[in-house]
Protein backbone atom coordinates (compact mmCIF):
# COMPACT_ATOMS: atom_id res chain seq x y z
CA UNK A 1 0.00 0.00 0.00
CA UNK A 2 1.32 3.38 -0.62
CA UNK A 3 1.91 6.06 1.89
CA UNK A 4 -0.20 9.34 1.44
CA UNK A 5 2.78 11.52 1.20
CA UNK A 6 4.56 9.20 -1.41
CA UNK A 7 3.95 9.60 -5.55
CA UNK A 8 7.17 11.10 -6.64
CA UNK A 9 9.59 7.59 -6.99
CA UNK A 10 11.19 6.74 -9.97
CA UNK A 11 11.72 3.00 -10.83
CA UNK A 12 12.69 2.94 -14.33
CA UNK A 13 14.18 -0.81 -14.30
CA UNK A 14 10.40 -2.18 -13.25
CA UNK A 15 8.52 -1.19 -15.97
CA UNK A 16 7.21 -3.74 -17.81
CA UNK A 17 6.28 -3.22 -21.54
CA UNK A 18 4.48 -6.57 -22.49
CA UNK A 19 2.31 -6.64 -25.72
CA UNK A 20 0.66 -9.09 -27.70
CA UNK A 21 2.52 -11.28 -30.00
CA UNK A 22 2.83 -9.31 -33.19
CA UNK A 23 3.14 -5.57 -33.62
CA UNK A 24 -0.50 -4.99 -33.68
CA UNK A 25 -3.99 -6.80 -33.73
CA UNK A 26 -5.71 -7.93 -36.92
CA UNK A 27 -8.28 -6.36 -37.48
CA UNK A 28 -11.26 -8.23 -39.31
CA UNK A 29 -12.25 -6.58 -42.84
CA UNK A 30 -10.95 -3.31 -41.64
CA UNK A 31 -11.03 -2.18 -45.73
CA UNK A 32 -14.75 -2.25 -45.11
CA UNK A 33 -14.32 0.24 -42.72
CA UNK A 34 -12.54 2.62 -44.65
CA UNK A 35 -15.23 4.24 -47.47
CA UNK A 36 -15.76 6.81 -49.34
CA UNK A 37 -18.30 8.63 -47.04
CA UNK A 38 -15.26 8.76 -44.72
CA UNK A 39 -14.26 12.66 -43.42
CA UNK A 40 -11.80 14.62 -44.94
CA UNK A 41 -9.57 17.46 -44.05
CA UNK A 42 -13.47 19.54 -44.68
CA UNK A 43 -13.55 18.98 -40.86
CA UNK A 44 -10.72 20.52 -39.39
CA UNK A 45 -11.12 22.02 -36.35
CA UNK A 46 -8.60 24.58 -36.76
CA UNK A 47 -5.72 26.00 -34.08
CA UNK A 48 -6.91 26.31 -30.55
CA UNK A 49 -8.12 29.74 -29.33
CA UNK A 50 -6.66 30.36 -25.78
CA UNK A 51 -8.85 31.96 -23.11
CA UNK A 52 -7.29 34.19 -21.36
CA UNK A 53 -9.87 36.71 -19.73
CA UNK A 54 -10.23 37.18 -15.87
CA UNK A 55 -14.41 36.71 -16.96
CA UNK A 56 -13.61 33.59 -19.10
CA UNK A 57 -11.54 31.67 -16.81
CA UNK A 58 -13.73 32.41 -13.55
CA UNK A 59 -16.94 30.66 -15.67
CA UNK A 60 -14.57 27.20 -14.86
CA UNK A 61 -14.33 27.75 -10.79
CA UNK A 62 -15.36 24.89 -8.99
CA UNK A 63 -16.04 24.78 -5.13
CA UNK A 64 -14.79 21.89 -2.90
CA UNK A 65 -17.16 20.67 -0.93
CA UNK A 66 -15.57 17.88 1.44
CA UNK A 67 -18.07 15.13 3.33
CA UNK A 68 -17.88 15.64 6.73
CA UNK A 69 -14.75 13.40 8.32
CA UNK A 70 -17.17 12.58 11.35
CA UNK A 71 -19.51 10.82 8.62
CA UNK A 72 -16.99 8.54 7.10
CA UNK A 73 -15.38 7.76 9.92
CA UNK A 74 -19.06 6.82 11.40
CA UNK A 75 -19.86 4.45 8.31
CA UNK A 76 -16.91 3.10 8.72
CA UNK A 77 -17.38 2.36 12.37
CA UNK A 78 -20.48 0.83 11.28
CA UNK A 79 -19.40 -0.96 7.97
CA UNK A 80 -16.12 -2.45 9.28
CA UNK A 81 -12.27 -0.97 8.86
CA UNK A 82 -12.12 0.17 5.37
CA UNK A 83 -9.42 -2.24 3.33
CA UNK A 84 -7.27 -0.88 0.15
CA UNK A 85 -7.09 -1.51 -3.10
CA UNK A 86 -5.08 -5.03 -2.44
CA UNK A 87 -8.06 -6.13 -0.97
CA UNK A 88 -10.26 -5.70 -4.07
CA UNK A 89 -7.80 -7.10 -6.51
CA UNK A 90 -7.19 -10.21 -4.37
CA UNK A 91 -11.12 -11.27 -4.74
CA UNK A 92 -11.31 -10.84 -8.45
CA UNK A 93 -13.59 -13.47 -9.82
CA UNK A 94 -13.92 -12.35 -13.89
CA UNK A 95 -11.39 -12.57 -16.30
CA UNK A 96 -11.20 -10.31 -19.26
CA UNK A 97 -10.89 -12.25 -22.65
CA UNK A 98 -7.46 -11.41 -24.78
CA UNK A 99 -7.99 -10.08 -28.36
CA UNK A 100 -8.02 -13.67 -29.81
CA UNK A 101 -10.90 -14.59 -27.56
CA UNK A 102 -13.15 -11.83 -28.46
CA UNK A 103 -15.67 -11.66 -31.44
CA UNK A 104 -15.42 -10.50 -34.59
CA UNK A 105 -18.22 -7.24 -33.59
CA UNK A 106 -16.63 -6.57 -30.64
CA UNK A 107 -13.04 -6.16 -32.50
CA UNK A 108 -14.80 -4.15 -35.37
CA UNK A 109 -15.21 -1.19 -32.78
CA UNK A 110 -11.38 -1.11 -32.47
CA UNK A 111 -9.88 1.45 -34.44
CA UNK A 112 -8.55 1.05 -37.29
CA UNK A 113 -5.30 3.13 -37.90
CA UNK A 114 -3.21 3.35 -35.38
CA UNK A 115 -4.38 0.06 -34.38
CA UNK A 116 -4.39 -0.86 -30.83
CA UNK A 117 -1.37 -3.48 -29.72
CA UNK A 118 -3.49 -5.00 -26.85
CA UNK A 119 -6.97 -5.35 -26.59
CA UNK A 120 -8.97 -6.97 -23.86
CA UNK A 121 -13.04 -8.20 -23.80
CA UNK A 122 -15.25 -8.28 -20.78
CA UNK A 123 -16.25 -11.72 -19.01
CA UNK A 124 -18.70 -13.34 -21.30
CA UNK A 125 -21.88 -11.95 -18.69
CA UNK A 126 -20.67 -8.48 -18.86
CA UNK A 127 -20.45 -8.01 -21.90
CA UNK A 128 -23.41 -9.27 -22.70
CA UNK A 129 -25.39 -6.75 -20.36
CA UNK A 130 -27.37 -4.03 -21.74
CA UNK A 131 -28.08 -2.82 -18.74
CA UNK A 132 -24.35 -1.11 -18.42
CA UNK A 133 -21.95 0.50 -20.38
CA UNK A 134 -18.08 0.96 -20.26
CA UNK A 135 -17.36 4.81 -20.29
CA UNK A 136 -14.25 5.09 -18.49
CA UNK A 137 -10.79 4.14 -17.71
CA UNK A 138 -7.64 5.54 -15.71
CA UNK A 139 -4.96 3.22 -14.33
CA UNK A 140 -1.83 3.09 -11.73
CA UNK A 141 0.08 4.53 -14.14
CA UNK A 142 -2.36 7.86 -13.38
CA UNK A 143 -2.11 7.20 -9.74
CA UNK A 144 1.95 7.26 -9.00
CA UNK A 145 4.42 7.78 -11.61
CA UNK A 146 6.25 4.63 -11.11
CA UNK A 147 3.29 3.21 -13.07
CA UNK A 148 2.29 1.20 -9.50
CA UNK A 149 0.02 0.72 -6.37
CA UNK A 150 2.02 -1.10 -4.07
CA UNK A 151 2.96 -3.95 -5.54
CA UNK A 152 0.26 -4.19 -8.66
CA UNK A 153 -0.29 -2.59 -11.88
CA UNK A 154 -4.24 -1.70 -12.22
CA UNK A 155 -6.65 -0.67 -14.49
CA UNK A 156 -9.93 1.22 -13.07
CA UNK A 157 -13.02 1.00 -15.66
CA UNK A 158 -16.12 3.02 -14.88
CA UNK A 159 -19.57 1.71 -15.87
CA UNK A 160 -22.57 3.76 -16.60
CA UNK A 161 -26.10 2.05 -15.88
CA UNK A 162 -28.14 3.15 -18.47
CA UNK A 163 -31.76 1.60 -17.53
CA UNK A 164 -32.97 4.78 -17.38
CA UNK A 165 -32.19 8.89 -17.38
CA UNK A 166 -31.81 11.15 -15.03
CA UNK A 167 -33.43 10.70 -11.16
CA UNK A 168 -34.19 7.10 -13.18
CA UNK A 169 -30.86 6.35 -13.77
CA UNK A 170 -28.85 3.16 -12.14
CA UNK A 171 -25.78 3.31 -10.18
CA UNK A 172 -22.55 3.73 -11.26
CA UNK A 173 -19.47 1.00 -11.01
CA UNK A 174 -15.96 0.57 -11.12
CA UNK A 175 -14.06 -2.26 -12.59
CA UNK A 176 -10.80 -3.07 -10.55
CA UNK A 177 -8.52 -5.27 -12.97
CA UNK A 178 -5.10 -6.84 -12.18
CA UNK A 179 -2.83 -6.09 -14.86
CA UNK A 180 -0.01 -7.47 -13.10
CA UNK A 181 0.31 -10.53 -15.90
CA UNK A 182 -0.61 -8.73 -19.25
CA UNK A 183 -1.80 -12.44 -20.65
CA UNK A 184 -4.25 -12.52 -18.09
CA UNK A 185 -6.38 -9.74 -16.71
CA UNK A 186 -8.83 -10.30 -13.91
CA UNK A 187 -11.61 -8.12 -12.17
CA UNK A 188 -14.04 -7.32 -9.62
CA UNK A 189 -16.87 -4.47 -9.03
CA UNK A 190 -17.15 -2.06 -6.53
CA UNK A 191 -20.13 0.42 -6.39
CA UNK A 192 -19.73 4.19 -6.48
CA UNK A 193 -22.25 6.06 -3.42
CA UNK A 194 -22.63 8.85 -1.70
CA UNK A 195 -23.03 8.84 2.27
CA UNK A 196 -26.10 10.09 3.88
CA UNK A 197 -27.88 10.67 6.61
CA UNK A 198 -24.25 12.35 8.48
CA UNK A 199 -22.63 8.96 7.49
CA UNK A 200 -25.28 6.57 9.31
CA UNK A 201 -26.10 5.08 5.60
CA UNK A 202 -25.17 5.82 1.92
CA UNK A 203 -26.76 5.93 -1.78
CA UNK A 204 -25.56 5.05 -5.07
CA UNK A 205 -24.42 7.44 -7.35
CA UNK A 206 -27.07 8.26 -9.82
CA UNK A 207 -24.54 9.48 -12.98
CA UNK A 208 -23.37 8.95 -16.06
CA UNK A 209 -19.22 8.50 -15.73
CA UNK A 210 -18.07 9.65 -18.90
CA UNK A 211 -14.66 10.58 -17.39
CA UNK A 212 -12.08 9.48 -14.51
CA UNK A 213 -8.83 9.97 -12.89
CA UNK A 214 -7.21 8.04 -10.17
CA UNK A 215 -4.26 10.17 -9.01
CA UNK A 216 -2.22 9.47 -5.76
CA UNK A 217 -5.11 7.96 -3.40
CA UNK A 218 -7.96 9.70 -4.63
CA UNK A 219 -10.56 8.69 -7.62
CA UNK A 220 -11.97 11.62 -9.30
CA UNK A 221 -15.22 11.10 -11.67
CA UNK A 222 -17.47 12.80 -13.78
CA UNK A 223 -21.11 13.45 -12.69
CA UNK A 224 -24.71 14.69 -14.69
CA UNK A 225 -27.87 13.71 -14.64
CA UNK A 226 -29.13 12.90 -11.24
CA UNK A 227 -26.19 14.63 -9.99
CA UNK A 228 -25.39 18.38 -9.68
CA UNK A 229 -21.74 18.07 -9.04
CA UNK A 230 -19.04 18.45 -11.47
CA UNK A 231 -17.12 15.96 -9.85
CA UNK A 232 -16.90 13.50 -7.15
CA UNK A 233 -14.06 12.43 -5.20
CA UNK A 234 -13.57 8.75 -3.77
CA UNK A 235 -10.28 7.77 -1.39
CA UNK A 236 -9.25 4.63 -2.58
CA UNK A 237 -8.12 3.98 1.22
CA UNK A 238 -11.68 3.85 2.09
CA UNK A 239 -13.27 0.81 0.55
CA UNK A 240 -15.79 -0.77 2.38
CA UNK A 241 -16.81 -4.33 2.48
CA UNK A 242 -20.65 -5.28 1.94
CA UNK A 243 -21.88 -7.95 3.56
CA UNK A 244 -25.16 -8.50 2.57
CA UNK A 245 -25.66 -9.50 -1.14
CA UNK A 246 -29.30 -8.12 -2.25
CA UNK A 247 -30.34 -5.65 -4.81
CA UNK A 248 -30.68 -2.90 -2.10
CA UNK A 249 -28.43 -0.01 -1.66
CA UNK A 250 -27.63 1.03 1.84
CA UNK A 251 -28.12 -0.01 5.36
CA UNK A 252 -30.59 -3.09 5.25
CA UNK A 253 -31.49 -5.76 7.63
CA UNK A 254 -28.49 -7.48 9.21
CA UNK A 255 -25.74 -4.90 7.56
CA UNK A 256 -24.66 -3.15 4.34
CA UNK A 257 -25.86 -4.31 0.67
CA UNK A 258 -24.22 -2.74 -2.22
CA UNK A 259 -26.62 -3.86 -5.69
CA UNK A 260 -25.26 -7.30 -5.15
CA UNK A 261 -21.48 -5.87 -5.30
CA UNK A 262 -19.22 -6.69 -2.22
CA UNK A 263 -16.94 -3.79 -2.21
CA UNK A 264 -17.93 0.04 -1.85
CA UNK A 265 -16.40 3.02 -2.50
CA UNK A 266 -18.18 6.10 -0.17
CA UNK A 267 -17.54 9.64 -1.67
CA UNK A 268 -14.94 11.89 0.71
CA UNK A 269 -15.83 15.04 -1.52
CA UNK A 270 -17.25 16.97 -4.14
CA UNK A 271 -16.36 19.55 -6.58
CA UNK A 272 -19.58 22.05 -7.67
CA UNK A 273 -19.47 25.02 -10.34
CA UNK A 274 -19.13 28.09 -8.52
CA UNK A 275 -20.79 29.75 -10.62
CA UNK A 276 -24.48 27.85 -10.99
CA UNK A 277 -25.33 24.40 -11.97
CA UNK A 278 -24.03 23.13 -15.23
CA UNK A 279 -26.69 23.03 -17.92
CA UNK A 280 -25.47 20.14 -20.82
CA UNK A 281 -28.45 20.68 -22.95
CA UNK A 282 -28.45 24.41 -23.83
CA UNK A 283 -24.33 24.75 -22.93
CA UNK A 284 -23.80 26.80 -19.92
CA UNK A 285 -21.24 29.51 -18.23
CA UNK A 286 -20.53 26.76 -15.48
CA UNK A 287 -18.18 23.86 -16.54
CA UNK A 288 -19.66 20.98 -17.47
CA UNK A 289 -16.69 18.27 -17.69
CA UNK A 290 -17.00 14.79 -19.36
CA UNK A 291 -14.15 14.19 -20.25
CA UNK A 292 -10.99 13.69 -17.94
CA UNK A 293 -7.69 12.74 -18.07
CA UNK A 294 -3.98 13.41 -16.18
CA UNK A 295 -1.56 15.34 -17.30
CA UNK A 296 2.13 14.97 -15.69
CA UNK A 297 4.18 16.55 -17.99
CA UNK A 298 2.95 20.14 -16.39
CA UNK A 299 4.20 21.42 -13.32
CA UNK A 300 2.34 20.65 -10.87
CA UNK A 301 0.51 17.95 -12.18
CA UNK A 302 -3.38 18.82 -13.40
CA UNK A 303 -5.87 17.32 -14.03
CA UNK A 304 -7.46 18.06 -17.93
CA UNK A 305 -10.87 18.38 -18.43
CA UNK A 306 -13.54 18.63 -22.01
CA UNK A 307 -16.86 19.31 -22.31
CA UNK A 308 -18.75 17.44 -25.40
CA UNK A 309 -20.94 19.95 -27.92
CA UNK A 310 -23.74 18.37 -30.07
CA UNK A 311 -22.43 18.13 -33.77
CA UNK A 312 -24.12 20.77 -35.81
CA UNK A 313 -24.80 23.27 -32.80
CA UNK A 314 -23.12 27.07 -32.86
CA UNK A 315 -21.24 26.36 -29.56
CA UNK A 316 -17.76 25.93 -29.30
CA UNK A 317 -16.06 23.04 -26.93
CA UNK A 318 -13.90 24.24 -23.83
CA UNK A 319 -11.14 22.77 -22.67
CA UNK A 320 -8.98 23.55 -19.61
CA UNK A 321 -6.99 22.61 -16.78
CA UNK A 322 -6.90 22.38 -12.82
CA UNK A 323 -3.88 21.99 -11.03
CA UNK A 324 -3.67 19.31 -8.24
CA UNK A 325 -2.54 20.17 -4.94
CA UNK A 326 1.15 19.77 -3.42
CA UNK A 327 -0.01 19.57 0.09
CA UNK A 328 1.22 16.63 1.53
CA UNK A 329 -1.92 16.97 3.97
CA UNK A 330 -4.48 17.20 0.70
CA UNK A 331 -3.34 13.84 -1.30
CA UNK A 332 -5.14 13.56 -4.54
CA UNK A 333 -7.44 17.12 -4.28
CA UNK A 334 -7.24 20.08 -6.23
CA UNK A 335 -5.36 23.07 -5.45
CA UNK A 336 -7.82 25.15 -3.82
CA UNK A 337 -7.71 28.24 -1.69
CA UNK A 338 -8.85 28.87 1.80
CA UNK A 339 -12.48 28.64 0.88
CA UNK A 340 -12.32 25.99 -1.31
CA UNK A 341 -12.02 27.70 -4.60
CA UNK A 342 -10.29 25.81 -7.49
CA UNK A 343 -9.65 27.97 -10.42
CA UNK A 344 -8.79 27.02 -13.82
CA UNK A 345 -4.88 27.19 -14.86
CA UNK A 346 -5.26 27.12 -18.41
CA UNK A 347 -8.73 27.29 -20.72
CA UNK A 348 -9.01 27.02 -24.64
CA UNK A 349 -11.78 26.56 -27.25
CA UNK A 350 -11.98 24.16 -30.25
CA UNK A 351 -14.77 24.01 -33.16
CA UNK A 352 -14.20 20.26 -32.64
CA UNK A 353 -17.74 18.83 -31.77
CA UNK A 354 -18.92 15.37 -30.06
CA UNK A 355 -15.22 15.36 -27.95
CA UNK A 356 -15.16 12.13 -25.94
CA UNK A 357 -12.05 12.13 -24.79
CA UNK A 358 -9.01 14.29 -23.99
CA UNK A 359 -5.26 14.24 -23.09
CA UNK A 360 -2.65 16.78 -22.32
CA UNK A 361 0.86 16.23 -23.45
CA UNK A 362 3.94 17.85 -23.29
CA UNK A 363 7.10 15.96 -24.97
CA UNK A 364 10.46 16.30 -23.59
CA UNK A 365 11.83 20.21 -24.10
CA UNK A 366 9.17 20.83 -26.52
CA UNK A 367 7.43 24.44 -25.48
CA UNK A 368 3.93 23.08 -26.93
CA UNK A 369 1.68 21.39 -25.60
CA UNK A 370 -0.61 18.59 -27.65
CA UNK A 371 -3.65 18.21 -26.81
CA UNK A 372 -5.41 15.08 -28.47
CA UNK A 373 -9.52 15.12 -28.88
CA UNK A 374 -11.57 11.68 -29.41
CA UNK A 375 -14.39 12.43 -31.43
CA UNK A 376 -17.62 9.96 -31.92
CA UNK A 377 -18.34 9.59 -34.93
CA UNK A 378 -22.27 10.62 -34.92
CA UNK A 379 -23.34 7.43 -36.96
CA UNK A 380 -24.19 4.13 -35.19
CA UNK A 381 -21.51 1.65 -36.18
CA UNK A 382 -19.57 4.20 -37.56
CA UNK A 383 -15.81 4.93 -36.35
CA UNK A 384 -14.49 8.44 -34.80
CA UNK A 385 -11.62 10.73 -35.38
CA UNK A 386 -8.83 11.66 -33.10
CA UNK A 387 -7.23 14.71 -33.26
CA UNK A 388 -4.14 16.48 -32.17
CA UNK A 389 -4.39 20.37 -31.89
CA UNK A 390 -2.62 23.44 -30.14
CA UNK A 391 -2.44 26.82 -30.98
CA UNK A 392 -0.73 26.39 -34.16
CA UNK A 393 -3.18 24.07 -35.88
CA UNK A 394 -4.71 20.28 -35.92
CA UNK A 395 -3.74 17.39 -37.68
CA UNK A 396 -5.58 14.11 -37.50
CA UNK A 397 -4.92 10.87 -37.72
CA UNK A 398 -5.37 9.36 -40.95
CA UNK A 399 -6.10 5.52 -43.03
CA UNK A 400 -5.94 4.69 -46.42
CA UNK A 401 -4.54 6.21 -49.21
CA UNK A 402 -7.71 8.67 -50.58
CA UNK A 403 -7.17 11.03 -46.85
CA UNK A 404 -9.76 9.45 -44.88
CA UNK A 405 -9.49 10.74 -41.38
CA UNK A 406 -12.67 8.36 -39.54
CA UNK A 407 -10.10 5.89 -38.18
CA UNK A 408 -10.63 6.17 -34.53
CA UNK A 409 -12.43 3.71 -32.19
CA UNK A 410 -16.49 3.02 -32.54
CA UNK A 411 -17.80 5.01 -29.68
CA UNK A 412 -14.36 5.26 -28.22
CA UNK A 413 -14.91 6.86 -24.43
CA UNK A 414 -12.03 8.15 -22.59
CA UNK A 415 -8.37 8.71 -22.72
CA UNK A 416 -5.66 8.19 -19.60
CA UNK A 417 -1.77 7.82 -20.91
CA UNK A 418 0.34 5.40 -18.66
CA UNK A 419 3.82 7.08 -19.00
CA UNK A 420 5.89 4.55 -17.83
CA UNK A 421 5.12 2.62 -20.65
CA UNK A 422 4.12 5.23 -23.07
CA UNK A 423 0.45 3.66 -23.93
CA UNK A 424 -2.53 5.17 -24.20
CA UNK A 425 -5.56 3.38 -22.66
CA UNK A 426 -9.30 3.84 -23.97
CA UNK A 427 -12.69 2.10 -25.10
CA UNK A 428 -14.40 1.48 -28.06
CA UNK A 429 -17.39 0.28 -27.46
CA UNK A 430 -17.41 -2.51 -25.09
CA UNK A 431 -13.82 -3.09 -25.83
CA UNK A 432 -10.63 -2.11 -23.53
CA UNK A 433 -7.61 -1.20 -25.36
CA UNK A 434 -4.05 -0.07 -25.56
CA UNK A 435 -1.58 1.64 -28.02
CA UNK A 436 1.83 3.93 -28.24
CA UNK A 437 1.35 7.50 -28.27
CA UNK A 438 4.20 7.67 -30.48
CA UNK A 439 2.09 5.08 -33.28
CA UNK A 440 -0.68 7.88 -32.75
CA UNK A 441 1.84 10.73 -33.71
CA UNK A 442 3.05 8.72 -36.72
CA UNK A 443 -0.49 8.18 -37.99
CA UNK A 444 -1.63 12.14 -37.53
CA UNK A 445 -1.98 13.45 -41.48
C-alpha cells in the first residue's frame, strides 16, 4: 500500500512493456471500414483559441465541498475498517478475454489506424449486459508515476447504468482489474455512493461517468444527470466491504448491501461550479466536464478536463486545466484556496464537436503542448476521429490512401496515458484497449 505523502519515486528498471505477439492486432475486414463517405480534411477544427480573460476563466471555478470526516469515519465504524485496493484485486472473480478470444463485432469497434497493440473483452456476462456501459478508464500509471500501487499494476473502468435517465438512472461501477500478468487480466466491481444521513447510511451514485482519474489515493469522476456536481471524489483507502448480497443499496437488515457488489467506494468530496449548476443541454457559463484525463508533464501535475458539444450546434467546446494540490496533507485534491475555490490554470476553445475524450501532453523540451480530442463519430456503427491540436493548428490521424481521417475507435470513451510505458488506454465500445502515443503521432496526417 502506498503512503499518502509518497507519488514522486522513480523505478525505471520495473517497468514492464508486455504486448501481444505481433506488432498490432488484426483487425477483421478493416477495408470495409474505410469508405468513401469517410471525413476529410473539410472537418478541421482549426488551431486552438486560448482563453485568457479574468471573466472567461472564472466561468470554470469549482467549489470543494468535502463530506464531513465525522460521517466517514461513522460508516466506517459501522461498515467495518475500510481495506485498500489489495483487498479488491485479491477477490477478483472475472477474467477479461485477450484479443483472440473476443468476437469479430466486438473487435470491429477497435480502431482502425493506429491500431491498438493489446486489446482486452469483458467476461462473457458483462459483456453481454445491456443494462451497463463501459465509459471510463484511468490506471496506476495515473495514480503514481512509477506506473504502480504497491505492488500491482491496475486498471480502473467506470460503468454507466443506463436503464434509465436522469433521477431514473442506475448506479454507477468501477471495474478493478489486475494487470499485473498482461496475458491474463482479472476483475471485480465495486459500487460508487454517496453517504447520507451524516454517514449513518449511503446511496448510489445516480450518474453517467463519462470521465475518470485516479491520481495518488484519490478517484476523481465525472457526474450529470441525477447529480449536480461536477465531480466527485472517492479515497481509494476507504473501501468498504458489503456484507449482505441483495439488490438494495444502503443499510438493510443485518448490515450493508451494495446492488449485489461486495466492495464500496463512499464519496470523501465533491467539486460544484461556482458559478451555478451546469446546464449540458443548452451549454452553460458553469463547466460541465465529461471528459478527464492526467496530465504529468505540467508542473504541478493537473488534471485536464472537455466538455462534449452536439455536432451541428453554434457552440464551441472548452477545454482547460486544474492543477492538483502539493499539500502533503491534501493527497489527490485540487489546489484550492482557503475557501475551497479551485480555479482554472489554463482554458481554450476548439470548433471540434462530439469530444469524448481528452489528453494533455507535453514531450520532452518541446514548449507546446498537444492536446489530443476523441471524437464519436455521430453514426451508429460508424468509427471516430482523433485529433491532435494546439495553438498552431490540428492534424488528425489518418487511413488509407484517398485522406480518410474516420479511423478512430467506434464510440471510443475516454483517454488516460500510462507514461511509464508510453500507452494510451481507452474504449471502443465494449472493448478495452491499448496503443503507443508515439504510433498515434506517426499516424496524424
Amino acid at each position: 500500500m502506498k503512503h499518502r505523502g509518497r507519488h514522486r519515486r522513480r523505478r525505471r528498471g520495473r517497468v514492464l512493456r508486455a504486448v501481444l505477439s505481433g506488432t498490432a492486432l488484426a483487425l477483421t475486414a478493416a477495408a470495409t471500414l474505410i469508405s468513401a463517405s469517410q471525413a476529410t480534411v473539410g472537418d478541421n477544427p482549426g488551431a486552438l483559441k486560448p482563453l485568457t480573460s479574468a471573466a472567461e476563466l472564472g466561468r470554470l471555478r469549482l467549489t470543494e465541498q468535502p463530506v464531513p470526516k465525522r460521517s466517514l469515519d461513522r460508516l466506517a465504524a459501522a461498515m467495518g475498517r475500510p481495506v485498500g485496493v489489495g483487498a479488491v484485486l485479491r477477490s477478483a472473480d472475472r477474467t477479461l478475454r485477450d484479443a483472440a478470444d473476443c468476437t469479430p463485432q466486438e473487435k470491429k469497434a477497435l480502431p482502425v489506424e493506429p491500431a491498438a497493440t493489446r486489446a482486452y473483452c469483458w467476461d462473457a456476462a458483462d459483456a453481454a449486459t445491456h443494462q451497463w456501459q463501459p465509459e471510463s478508464v484511468t490506471t496506476s500509471g495515473d495514480a503514481d508515476d512509477d506506473g504502480r500501487w504497491g505492488a500491482n499494476r491496475v486498471i480502473l473502468s467506470g460503468w454507466t447504468h443506463s436503464g434509465g435517465s436522469g433521477a431514473d438512472r442506475g448506479p454507477a461501477r468501477v471495474a478493478f482489474v489486475n494487470a499485473n500478468d498482461p496475458e491474463h487480466l482479472t476483475y471485480t466491481w465495486a459500487l460508487l455512493v454517496v453517504p447520507i444521513d451524516g454517514g449513518r447510511d449511503y446511496r448510489g451514485l445516480v450518474s453517467h461517468m463519462s470521465g475518470m482519474v485516479w491520481y495518488q489515493d484519490k478517484l476523481l469522476v465525472t457526474t450529470s444527470g441525477g447529480e449536480r456536481d461536477a465531480l466527485y471524489v472517492y479515497d481509494l483507502h476507504r473501501i468498504q466491504r458489503a456484507d449482505v448480497d441483495s439488490d438494495a443499496i444502503g443499510r438493510v437488515p443485518g448490515g450493508w448491501s451494495a446492488h449485489g457488489y461486495r466492495w464500496v467506494l463512499p464519496a470523501v468530496a465533491s467539486y460544484r461550479p461556482a458559478g451555478g449548476r451546469c446546464d449540458r443541454a443548452t451549454g452553460s457559463a458553469a463547466p460541465c466536464p465529461e471528459g478527464l484525463s492526467l496530465d504529468r508533464s505540467s508542473a504541478p501535475d493537473s488534471l485536464v478536463a472537455s466538455e462534449t458539444v452536439p455536432a451541428g450546434s453554434a457552440r464551441h467546446t472548452r477545454l482547460w486545466r486544474y492543477f492538483f494540490s502539493r499539500d502533503p496533507a491534501r493527497s489527490g485534491l485540487l489546489a484550492a484556496d482557503s475557501a475551497g475555490t479551485v480555479v482554472a490554470d489554463e482554458a481554450y476553445e476548439t470548433k471540434a464537436d462530439g469530444v469524448r475524450g481528452v489528453l494533455s501532453h507535453r514531450t520532452g523540451r518541446s514548449a507546446r503542448t498537444d492536446w489530443y480530442l476523441g471524437r464519436a463519430s455521430g453514426t451508429q456503427g460508424g468509427h471516430g476521429t482523433l485529433w491532435r491540436q494546439d495553438v498552431r493548428g490540428a492534424k488528425a490521424t489518418h487511413c488509407g490512401s484517398g485522406g480518410a481521417h474516420r479511423c478512430w475507435g467506434d464510440g471510443t470513451g475516454s483517454l488516460s496515458y500510462w507514461e511509464q510505458t508510453g500507452e494510451v488506454w481507452s474504449l471502443s465500445g465494449r472493448v478495452l484497449f491499448a496503443l503507443p502515443l508515439s504510433s498515434v503521432d506517426r499516424a496524424l496526417g
